[in-house]
C-alpha atoms as a PDB file:
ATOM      1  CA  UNK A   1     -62.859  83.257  86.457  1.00  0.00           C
ATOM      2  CA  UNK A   2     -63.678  86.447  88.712  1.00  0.00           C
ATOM      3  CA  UNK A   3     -66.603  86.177  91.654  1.00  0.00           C
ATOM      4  CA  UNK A   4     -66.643  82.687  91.776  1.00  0.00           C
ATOM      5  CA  UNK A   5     -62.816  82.483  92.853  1.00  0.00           C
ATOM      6  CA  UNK A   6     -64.633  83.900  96.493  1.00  0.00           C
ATOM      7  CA  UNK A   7     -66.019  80.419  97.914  1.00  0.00           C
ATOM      8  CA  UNK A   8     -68.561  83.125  99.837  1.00  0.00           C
ATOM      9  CA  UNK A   9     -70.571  83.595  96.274  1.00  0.00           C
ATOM     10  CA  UNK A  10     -69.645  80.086  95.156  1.00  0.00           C
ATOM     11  CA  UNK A  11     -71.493  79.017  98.171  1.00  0.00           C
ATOM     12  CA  UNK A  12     -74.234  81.412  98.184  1.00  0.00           C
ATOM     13  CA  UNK A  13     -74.655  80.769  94.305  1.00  0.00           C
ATOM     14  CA  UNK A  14     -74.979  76.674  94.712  1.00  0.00           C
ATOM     15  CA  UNK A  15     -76.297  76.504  98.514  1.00  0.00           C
ATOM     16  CA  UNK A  16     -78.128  79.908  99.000  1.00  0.00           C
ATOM     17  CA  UNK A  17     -76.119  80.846 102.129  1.00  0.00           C
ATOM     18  CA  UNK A  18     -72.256  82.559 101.614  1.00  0.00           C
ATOM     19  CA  UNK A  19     -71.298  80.657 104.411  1.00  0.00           C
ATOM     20  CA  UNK A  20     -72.551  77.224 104.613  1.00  0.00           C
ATOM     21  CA  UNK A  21     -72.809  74.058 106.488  1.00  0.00           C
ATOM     22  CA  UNK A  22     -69.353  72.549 107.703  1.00  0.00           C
ATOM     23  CA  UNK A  23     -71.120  69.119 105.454  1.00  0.00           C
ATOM     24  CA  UNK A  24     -71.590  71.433 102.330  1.00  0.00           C
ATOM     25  CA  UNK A  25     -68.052  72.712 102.222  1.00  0.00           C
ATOM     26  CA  UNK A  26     -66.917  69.221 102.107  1.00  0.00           C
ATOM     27  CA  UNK A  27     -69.233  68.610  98.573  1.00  0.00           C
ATOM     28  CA  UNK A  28     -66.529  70.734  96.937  1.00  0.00           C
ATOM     29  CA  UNK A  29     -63.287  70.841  96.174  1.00  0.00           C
ATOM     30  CA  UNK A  30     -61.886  74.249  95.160  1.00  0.00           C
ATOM     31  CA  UNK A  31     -58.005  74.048  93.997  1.00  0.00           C
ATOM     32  CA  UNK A  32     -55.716  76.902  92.516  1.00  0.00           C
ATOM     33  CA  UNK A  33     -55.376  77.180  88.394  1.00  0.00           C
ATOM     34  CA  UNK A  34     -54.603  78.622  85.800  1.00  0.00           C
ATOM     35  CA  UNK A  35     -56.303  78.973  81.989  1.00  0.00           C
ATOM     36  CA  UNK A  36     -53.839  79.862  79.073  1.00  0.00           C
ATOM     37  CA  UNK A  37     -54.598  81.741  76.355  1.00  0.00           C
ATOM     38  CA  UNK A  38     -57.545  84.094  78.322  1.00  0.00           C
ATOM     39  CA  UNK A  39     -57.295  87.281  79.631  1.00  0.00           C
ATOM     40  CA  UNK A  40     -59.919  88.899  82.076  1.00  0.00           C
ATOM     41  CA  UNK A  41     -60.687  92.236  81.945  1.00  0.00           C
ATOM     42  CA  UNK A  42     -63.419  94.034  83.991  1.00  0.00           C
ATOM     43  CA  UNK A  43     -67.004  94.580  82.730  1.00  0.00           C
ATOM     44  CA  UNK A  44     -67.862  98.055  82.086  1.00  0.00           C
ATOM     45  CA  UNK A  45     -69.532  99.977  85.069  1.00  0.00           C
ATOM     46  CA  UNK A  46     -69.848  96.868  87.056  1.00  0.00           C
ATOM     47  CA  UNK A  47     -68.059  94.837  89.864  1.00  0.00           C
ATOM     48  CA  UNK A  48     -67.275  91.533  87.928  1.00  0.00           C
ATOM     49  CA  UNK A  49     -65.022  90.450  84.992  1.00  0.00           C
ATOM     50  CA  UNK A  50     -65.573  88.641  81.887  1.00  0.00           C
ATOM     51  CA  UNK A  51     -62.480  86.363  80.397  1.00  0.00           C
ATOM     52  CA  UNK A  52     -62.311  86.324  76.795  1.00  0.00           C
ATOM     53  CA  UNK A  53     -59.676  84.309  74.487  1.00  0.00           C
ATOM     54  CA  UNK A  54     -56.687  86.211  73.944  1.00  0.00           C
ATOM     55  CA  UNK A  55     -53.473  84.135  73.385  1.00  0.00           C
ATOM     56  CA  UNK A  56     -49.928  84.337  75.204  1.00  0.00           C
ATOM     57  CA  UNK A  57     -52.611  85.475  78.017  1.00  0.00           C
ATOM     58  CA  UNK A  58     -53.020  83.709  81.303  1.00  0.00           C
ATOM     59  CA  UNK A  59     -55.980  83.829  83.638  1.00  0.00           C
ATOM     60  CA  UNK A  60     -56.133  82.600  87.252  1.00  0.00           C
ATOM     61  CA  UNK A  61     -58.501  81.156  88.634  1.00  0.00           C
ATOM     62  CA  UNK A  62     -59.796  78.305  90.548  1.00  0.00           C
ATOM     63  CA  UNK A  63     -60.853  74.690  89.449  1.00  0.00           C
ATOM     64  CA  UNK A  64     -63.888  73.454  91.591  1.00  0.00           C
ATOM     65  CA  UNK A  65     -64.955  69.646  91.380  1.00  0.00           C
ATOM     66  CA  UNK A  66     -67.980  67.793  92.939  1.00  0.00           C
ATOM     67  CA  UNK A  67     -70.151  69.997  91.260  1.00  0.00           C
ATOM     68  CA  UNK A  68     -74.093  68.744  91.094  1.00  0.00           C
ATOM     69  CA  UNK A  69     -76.240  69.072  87.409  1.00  0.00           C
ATOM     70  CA  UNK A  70     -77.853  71.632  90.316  1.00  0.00           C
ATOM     71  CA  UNK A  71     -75.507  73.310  91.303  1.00  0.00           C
ATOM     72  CA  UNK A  72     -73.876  73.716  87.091  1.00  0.00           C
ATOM     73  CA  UNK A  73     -77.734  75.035  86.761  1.00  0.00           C
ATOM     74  CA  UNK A  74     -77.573  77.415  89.360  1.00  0.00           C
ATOM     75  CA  UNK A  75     -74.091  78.846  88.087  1.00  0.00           C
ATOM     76  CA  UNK A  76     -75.680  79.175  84.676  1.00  0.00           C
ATOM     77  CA  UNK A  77     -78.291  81.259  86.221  1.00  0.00           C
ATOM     78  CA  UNK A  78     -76.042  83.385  87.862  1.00  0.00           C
ATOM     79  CA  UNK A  79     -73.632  84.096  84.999  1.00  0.00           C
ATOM     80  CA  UNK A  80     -76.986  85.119  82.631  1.00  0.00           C
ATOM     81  CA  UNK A  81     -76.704  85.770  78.888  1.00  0.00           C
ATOM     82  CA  UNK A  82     -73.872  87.626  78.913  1.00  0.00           C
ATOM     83  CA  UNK A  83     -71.327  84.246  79.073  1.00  0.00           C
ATOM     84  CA  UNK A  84     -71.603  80.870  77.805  1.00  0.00           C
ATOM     85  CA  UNK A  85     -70.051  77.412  79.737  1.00  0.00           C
ATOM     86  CA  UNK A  86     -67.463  76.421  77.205  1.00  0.00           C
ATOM     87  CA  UNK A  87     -65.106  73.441  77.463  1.00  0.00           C
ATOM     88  CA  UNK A  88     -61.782  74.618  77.995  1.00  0.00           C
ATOM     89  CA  UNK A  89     -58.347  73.416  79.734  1.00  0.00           C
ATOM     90  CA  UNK A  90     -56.799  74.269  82.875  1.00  0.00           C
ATOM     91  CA  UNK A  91     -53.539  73.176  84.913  1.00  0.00           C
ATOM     92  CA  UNK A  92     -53.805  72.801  88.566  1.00  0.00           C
ATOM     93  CA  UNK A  93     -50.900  75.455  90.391  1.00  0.00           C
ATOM     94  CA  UNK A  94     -49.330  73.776  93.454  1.00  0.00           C
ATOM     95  CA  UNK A  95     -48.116  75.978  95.876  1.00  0.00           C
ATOM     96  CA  UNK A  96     -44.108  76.212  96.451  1.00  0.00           C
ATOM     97  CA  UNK A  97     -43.846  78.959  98.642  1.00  0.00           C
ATOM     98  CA  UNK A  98     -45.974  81.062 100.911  1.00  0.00           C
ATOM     99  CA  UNK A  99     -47.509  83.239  98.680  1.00  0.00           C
ATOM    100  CA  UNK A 100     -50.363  82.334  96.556  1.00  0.00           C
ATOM    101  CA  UNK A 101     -49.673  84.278  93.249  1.00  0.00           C
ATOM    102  CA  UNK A 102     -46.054  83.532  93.176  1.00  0.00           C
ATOM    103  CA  UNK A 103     -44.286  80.507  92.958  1.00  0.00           C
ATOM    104  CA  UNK A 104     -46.352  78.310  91.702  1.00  0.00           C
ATOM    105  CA  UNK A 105     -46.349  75.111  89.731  1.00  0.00           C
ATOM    106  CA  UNK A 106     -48.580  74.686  86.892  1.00  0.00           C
ATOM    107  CA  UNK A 107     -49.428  70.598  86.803  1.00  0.00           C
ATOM    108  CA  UNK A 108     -50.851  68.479  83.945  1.00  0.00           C
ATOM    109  CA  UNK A 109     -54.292  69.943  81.422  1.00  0.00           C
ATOM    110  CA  UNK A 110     -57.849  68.753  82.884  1.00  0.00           C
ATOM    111  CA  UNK A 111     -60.546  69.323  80.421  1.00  0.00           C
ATOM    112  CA  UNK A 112     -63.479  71.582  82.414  1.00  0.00           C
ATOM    113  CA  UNK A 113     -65.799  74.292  81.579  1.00  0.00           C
ATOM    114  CA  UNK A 114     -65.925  77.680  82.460  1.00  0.00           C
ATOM    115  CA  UNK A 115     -67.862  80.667  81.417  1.00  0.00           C
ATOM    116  CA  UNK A 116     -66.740  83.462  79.050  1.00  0.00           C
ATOM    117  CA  UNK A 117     -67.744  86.536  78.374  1.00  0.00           C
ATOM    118  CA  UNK A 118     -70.291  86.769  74.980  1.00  0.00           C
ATOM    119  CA  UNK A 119     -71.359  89.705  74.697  1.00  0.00           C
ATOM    120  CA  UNK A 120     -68.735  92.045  72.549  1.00  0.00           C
ATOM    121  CA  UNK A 121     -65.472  93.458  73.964  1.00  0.00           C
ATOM    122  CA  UNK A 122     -66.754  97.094  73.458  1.00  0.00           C
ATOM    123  CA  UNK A 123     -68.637  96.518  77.250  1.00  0.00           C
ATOM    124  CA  UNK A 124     -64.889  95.817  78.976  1.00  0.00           C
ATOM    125  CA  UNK A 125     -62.725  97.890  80.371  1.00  0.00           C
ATOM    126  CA  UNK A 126     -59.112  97.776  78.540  1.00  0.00           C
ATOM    127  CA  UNK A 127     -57.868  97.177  81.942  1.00  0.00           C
ATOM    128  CA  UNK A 128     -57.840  94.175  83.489  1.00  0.00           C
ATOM    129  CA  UNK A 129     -60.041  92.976  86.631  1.00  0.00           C
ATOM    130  CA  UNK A 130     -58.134  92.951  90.109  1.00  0.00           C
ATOM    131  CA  UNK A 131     -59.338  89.940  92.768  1.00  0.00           C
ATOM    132  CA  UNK A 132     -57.851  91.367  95.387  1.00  0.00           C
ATOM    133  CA  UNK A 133     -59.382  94.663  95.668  1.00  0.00           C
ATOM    134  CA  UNK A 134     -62.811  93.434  94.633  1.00  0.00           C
ATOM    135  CA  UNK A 135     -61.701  91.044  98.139  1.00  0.00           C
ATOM    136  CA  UNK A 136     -60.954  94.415 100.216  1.00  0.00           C
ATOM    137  CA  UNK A 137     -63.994  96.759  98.572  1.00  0.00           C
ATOM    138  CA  UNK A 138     -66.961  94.415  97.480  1.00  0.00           C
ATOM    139  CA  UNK A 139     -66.767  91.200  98.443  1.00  0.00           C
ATOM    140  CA  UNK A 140     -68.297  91.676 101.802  1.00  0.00           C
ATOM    141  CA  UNK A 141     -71.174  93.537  99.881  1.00  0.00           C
ATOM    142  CA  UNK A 142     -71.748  90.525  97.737  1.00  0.00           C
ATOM    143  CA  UNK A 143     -71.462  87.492 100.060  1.00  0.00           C
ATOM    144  CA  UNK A 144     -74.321  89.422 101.911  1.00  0.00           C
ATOM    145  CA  UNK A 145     -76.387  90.814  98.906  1.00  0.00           C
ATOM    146  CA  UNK A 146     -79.828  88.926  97.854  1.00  0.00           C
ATOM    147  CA  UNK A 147     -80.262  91.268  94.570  1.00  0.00           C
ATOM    148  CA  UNK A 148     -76.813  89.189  92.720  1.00  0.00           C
ATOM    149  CA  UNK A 149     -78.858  86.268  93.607  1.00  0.00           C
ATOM    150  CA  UNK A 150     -82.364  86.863  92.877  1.00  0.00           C
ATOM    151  CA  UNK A 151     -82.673  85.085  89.686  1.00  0.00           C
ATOM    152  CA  UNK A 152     -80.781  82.238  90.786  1.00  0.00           C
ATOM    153  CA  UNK A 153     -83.053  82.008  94.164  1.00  0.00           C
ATOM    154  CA  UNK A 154     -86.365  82.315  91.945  1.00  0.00           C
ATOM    155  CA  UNK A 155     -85.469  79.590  89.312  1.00  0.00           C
ATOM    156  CA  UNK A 156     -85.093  77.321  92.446  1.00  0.00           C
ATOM    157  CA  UNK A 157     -88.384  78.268  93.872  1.00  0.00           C
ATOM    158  CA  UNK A 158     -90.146  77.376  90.786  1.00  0.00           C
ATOM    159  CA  UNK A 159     -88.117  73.981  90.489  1.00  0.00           C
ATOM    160  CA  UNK A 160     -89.126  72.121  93.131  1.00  0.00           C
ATOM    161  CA  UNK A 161     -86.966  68.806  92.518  1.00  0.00           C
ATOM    162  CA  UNK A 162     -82.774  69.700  92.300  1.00  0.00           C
ATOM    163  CA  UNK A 163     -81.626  67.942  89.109  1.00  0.00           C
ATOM    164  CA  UNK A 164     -78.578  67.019  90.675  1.00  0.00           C
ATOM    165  CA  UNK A 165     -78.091  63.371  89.783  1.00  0.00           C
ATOM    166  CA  UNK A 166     -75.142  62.899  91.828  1.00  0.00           C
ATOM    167  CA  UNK A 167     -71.812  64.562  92.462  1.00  0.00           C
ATOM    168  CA  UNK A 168     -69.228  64.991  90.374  1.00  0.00           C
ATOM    169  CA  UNK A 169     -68.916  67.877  87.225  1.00  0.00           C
ATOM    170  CA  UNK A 170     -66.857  70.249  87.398  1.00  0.00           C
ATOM    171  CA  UNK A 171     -65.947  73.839  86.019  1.00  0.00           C
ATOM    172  CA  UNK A 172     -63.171  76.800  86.527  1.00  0.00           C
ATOM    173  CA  UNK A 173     -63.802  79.946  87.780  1.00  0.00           C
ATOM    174  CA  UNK A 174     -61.896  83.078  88.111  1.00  0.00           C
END
């Protein structure tokens, strides 16, 4: 629940382009959430955060369905060995009032998957990760970077069929 929130890296991560075809925006279906009992904190001398379980915690995040097998591969690509995809539940915020982080009602648990951070809390910051000003300093700088994206663009170079199987997983990212 950090990068991916950006539907510019979501995009670039599943369709290789940050800002893609009017058709492929429609595939997905990105909604506000929020996952209880996490806490995201920011990744030691890097740009991205890891979530890890921490309870009376809240992350937020986004819930994004009509996911391909693909697309799930390509986001496991991207994330690398420092996370695993593990089940977890989310509510869906609906907006009340104008501003996105305030106001909001949390709706009913979906089971989904999201990735979280493996890799020993000694390589995160004690502070936590702000979306915002990665928006305002780095985001630009990602959506237009092919180094993030070089494993994920090689894997699909040497797979020459997309696993896909259809539409329809689905997994939470913030």
């Amino acid at each position: 629940m950090g990068t991916l929130i950006a539907p510019q890296i979501l995009y670039r991560v599943c369709y290789g382009n940050s800002n893609p075809e009017p058709w492929q925006s429609l595939l997905l279906t990105i909604r506000p959430a929020i996952l209880h009992d996490f806490c995201r904190r920011k990744v030691r001398y890097r740009d991205y955060p890891a979530i890890i379980p921490q309870a009376n915690s809240a992350v937020r995040g986004t819930l994004v369905t009509g996911l391909t097998e693909g697309d799930i591969y390509r986001l496991d690509i991207f994330e690398g060995s420092d996370y695993a995809r593990k089940k977890v539940k989310v509510k869906v915020l609906a907006m009340v009032e104008d501003d996105p982080d305030e106001g909001n009602a949390e709706g009913g648990e979906i089971d989904t998957e999201t990735y979280v951070w493996i890799s020993g809390e000694e390589a995160l910051e004690h502070g936590g990760w702000d979306f915002r000003e990665f928006v305002k300093k780095k985001l630009a700088r990602w959506a237009a970077a092919d180094e993030e994206y070089k494993e994920v663009d090689e894997a699909m170079q040497s797979r020459p069929v997309d696993p896909s199987g259809g539409r329809g997983g689905q997994i939470a990212s913030g």
